[in-house]
N, C-alpha and C. Protein backbone atom coordinates (compact mmCIF):
# COMPACT_ATOMS: atom_id res chain seq x y z
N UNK A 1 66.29 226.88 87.48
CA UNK A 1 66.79 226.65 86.15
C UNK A 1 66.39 225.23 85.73
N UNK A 2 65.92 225.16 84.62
CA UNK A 2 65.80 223.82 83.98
C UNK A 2 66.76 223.11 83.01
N UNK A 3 66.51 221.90 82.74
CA UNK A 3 67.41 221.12 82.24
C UNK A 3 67.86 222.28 80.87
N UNK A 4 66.99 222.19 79.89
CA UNK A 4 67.51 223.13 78.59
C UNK A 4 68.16 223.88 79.15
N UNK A 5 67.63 225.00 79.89
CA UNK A 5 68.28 226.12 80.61
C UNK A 5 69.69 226.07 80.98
N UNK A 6 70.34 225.02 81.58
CA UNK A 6 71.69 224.49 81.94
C UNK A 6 72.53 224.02 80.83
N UNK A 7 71.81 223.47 79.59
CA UNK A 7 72.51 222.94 79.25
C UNK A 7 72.55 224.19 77.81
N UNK A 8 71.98 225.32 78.03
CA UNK A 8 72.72 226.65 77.38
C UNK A 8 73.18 227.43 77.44
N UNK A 9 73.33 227.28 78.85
CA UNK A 9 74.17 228.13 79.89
C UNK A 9 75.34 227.38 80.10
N UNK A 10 75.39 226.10 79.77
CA UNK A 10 76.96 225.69 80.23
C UNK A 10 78.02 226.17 79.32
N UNK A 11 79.36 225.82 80.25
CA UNK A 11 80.23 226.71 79.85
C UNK A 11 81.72 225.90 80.01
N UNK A 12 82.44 225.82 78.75
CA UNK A 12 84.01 225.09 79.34
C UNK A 12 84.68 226.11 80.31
N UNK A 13 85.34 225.55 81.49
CA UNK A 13 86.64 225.99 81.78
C UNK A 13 87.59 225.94 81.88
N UNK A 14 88.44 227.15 81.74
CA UNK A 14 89.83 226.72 81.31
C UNK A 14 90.82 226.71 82.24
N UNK A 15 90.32 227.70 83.90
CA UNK A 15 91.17 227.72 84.45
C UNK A 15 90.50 227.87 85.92
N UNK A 16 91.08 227.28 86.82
CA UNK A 16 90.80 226.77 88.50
C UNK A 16 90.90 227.34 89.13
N UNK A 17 90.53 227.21 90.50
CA UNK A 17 90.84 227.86 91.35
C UNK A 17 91.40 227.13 92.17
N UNK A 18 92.46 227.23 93.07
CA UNK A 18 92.65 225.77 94.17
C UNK A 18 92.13 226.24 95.30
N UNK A 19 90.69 226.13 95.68
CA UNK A 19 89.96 226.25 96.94
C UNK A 19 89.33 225.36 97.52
N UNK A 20 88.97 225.08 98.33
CA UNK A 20 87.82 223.76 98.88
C UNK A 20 86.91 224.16 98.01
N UNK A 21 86.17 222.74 97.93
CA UNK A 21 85.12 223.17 97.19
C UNK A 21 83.82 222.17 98.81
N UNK A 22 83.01 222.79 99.00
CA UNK A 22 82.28 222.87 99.82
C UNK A 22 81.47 221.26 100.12
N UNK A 23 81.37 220.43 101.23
CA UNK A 23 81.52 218.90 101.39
C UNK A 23 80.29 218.83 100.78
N UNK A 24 79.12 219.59 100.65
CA UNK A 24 78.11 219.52 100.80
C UNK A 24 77.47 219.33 99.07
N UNK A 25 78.25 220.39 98.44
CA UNK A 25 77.96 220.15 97.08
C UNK A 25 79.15 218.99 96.74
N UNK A 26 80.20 218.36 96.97
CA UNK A 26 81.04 217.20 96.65
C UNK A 26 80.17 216.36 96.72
N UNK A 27 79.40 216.27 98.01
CA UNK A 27 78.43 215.24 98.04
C UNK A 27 77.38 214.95 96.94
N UNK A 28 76.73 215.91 96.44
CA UNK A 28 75.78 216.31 95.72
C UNK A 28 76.27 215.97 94.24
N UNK A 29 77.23 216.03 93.77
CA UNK A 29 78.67 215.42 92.61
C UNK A 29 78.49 213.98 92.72
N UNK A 30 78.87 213.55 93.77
CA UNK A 30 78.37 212.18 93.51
C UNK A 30 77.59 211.37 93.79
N UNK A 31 76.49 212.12 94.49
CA UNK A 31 75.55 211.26 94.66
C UNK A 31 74.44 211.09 93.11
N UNK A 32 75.05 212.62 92.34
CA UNK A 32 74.60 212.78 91.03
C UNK A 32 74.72 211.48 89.90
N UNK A 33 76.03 211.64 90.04
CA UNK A 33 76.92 210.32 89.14
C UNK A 33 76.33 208.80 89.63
N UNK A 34 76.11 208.57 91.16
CA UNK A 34 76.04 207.58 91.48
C UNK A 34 74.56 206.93 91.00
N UNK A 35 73.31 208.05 90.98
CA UNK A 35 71.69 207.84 90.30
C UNK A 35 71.83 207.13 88.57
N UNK A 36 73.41 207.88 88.29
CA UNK A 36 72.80 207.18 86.29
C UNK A 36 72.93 205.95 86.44
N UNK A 37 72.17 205.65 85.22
CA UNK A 37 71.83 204.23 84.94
C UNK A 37 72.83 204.04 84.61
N UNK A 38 72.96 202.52 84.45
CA UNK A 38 74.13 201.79 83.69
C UNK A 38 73.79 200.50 82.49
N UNK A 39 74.53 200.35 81.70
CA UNK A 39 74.17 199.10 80.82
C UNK A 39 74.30 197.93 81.61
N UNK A 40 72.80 197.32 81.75
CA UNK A 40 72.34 196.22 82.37
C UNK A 40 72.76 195.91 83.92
N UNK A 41 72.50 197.27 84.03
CA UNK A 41 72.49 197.39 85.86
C UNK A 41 74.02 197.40 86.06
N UNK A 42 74.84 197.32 85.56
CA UNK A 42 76.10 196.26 85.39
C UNK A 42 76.79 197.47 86.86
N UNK A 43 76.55 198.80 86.62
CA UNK A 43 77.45 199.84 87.55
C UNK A 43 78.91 199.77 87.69
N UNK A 44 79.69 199.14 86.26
CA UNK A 44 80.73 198.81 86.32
C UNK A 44 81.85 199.88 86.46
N UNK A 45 81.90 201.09 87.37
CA UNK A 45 82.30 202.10 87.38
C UNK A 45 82.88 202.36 88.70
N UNK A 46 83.63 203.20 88.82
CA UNK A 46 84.70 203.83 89.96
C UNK A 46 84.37 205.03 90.36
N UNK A 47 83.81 205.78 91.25
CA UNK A 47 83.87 207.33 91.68
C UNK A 47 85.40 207.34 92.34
N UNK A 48 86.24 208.25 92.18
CA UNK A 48 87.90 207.96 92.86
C UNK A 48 87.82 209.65 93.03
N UNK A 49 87.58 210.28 94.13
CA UNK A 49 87.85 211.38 94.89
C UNK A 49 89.31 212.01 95.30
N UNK A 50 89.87 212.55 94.38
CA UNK A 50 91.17 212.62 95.18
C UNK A 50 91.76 214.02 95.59
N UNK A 51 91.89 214.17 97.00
CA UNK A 51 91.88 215.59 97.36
C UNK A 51 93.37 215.79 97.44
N UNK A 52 94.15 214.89 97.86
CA UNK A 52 95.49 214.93 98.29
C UNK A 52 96.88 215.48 97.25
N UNK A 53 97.00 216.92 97.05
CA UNK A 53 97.46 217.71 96.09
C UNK A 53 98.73 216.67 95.72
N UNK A 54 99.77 216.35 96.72
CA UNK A 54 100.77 215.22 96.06
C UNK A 54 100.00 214.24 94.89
N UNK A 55 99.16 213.86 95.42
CA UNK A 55 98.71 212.69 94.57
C UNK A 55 98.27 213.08 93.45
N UNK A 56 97.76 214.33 93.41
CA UNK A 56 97.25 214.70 91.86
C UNK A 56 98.20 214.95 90.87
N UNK A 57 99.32 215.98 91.57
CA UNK A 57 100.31 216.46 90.63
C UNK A 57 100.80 214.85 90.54
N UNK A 58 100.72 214.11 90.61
CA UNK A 58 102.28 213.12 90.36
C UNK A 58 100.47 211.95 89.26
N UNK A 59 99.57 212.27 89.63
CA UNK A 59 98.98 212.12 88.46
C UNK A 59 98.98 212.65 87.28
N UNK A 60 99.36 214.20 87.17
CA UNK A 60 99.53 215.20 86.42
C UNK A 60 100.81 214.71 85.49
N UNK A 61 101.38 214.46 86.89
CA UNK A 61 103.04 214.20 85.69
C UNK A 61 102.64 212.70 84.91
N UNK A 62 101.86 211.53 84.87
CA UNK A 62 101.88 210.58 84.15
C UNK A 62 101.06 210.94 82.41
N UNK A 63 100.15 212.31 82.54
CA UNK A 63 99.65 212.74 81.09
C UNK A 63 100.35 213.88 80.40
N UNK A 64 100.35 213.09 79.24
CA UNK A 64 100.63 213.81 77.88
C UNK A 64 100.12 214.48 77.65
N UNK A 65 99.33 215.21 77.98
CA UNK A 65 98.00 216.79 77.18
C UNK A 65 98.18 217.72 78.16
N UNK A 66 97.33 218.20 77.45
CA UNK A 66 97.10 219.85 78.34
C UNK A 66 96.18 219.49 79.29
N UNK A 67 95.94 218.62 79.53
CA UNK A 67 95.17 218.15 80.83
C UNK A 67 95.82 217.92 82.04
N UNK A 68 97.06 218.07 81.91
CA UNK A 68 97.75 218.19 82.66
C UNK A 68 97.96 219.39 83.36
N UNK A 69 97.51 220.16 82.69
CA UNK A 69 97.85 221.96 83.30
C UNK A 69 96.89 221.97 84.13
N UNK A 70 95.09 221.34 83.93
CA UNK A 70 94.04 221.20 85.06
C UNK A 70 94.38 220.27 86.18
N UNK A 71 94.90 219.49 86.18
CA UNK A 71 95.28 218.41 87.26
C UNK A 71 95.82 219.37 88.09
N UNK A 72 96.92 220.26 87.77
CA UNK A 72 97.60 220.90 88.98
C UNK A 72 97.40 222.20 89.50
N UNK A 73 96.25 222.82 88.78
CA UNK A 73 94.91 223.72 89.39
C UNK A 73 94.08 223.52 90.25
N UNK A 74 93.60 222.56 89.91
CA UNK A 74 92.12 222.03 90.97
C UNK A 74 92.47 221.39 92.22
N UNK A 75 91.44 221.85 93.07
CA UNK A 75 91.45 221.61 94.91
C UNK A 75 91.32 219.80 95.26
N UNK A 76 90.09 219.39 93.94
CA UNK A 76 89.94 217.97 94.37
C UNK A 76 89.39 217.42 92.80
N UNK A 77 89.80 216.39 92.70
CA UNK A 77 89.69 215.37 91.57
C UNK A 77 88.71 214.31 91.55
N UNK A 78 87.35 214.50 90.91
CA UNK A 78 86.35 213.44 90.77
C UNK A 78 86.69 212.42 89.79
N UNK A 79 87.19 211.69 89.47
CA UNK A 79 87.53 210.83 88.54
C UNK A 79 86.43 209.87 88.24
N UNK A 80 85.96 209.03 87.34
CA UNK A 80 85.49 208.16 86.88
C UNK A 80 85.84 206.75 86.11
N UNK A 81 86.32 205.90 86.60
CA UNK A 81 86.80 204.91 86.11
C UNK A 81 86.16 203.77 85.70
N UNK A 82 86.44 203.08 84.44
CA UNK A 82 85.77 201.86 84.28
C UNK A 82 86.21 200.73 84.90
N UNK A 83 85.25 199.55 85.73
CA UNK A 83 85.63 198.54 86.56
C UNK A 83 86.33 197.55 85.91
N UNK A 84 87.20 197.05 86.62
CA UNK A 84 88.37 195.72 85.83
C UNK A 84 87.18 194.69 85.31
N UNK A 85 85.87 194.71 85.42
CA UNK A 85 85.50 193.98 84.61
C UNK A 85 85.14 194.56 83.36
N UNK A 86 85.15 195.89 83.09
CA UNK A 86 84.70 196.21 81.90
C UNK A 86 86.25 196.08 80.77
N UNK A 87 87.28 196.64 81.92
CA UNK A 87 88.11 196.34 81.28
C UNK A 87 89.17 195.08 80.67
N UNK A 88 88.52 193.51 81.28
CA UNK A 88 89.04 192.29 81.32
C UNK A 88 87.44 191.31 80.73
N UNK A 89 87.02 192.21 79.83
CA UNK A 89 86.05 191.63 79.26
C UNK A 89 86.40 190.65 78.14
N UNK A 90 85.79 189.02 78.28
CA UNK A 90 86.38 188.01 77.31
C UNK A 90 86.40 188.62 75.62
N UNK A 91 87.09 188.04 74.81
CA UNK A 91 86.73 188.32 73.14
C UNK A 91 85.51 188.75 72.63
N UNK A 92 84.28 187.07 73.06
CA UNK A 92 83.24 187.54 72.48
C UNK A 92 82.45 188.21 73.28
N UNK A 93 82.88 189.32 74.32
CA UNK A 93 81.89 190.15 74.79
C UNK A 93 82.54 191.76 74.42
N UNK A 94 83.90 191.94 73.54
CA UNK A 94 84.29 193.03 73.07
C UNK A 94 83.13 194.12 72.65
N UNK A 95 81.67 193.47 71.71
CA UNK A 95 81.24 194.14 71.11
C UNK A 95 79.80 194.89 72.13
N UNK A 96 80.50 194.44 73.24
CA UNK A 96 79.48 195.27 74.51
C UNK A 96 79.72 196.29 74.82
N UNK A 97 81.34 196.78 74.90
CA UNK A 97 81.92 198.09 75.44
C UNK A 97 81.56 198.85 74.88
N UNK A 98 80.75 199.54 73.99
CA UNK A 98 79.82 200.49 73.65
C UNK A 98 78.69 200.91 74.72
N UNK A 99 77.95 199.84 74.98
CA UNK A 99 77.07 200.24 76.62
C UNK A 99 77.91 200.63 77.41
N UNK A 100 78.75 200.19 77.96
CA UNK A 100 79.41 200.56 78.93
C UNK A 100 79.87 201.94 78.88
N UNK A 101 80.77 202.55 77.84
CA UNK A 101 80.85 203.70 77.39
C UNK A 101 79.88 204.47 77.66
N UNK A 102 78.79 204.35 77.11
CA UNK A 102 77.63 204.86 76.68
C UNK A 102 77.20 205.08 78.22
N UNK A 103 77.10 203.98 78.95
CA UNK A 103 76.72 204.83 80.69
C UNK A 103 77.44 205.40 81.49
N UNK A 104 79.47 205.05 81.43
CA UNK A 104 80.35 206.24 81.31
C UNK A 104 79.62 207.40 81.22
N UNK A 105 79.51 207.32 80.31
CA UNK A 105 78.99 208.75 79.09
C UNK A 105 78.04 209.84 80.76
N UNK A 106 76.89 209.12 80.81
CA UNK A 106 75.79 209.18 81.76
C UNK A 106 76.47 209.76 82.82
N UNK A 107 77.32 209.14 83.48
CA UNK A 107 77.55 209.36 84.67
C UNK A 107 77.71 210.64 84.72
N UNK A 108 79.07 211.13 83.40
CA UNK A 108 79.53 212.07 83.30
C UNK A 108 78.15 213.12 83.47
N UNK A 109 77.62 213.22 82.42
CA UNK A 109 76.38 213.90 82.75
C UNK A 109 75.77 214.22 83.67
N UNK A 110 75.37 213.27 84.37
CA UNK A 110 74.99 213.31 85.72
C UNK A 110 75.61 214.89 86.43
N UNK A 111 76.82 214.43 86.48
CA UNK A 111 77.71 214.82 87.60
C UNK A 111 77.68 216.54 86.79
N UNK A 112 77.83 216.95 85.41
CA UNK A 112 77.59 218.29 84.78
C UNK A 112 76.27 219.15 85.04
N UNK A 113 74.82 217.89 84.81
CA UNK A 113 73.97 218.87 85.27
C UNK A 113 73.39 219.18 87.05
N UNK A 114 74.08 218.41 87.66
CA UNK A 114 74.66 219.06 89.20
C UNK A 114 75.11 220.05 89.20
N UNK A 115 75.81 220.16 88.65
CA UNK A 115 76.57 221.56 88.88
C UNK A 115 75.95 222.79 88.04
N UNK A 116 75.48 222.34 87.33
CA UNK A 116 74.85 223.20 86.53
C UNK A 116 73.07 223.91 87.14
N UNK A 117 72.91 222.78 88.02
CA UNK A 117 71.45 223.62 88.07
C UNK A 117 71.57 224.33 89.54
């Protein structure tokens, strides 16, 4: 399958399964995320793996959305976080967090057309 190919075939889901999901493709998840680029190399980002079902649900219980109903479905949690420096960035560098976002953005990607092809 090729890139177009995946990306017309992808598909939201709405609902989980709680199974292992196999070390081999986890690996493959982030080693995906870990290849995108970043604004100015910077890699100001977090991969946070979290398999440990306590820990998710009591993540679950800190959101307000319906995102909360996926937190307490799924086997393991890839998270993506922005680094305390993106987030303790001085005044006049506010108008940078757009790159940063923007390779956020990437990672995410990354890690979709993994799974997708």
């Amino acid at each position: 399958m090729d890139v177009l190919e995946a990306i017309q075939k992808r598909i939201s889901v709405r609902a989980y399964q709680d199974r292992p999901i196999p070390e081999d493709k986890l690996r493959g998840i982030l080693e995906a995320a870990r290849l995108a680029p970043s604004a100015r190399n910077s890699q100001d980002y977090q991969l946070i793996v979290v398999r440990d079902q306590k820990i998710r649900k009591e993540l679950a219980a800190g959101i307000q959305t319906t995102q909360k109903i996926f937190l307490n479905q799924i086997s393991v949690l890839v998270n993506v976080a922005l680094g305390a420096g993106v987030v303790h960035l001085p005044m006049q560098k506010q108008r940078d967090l757009g790159s940063y976002f923007f390779s956020f953005s990437i990672v995410l990607v990354h890690r979709l057309l993994f799974l997708s092809l």
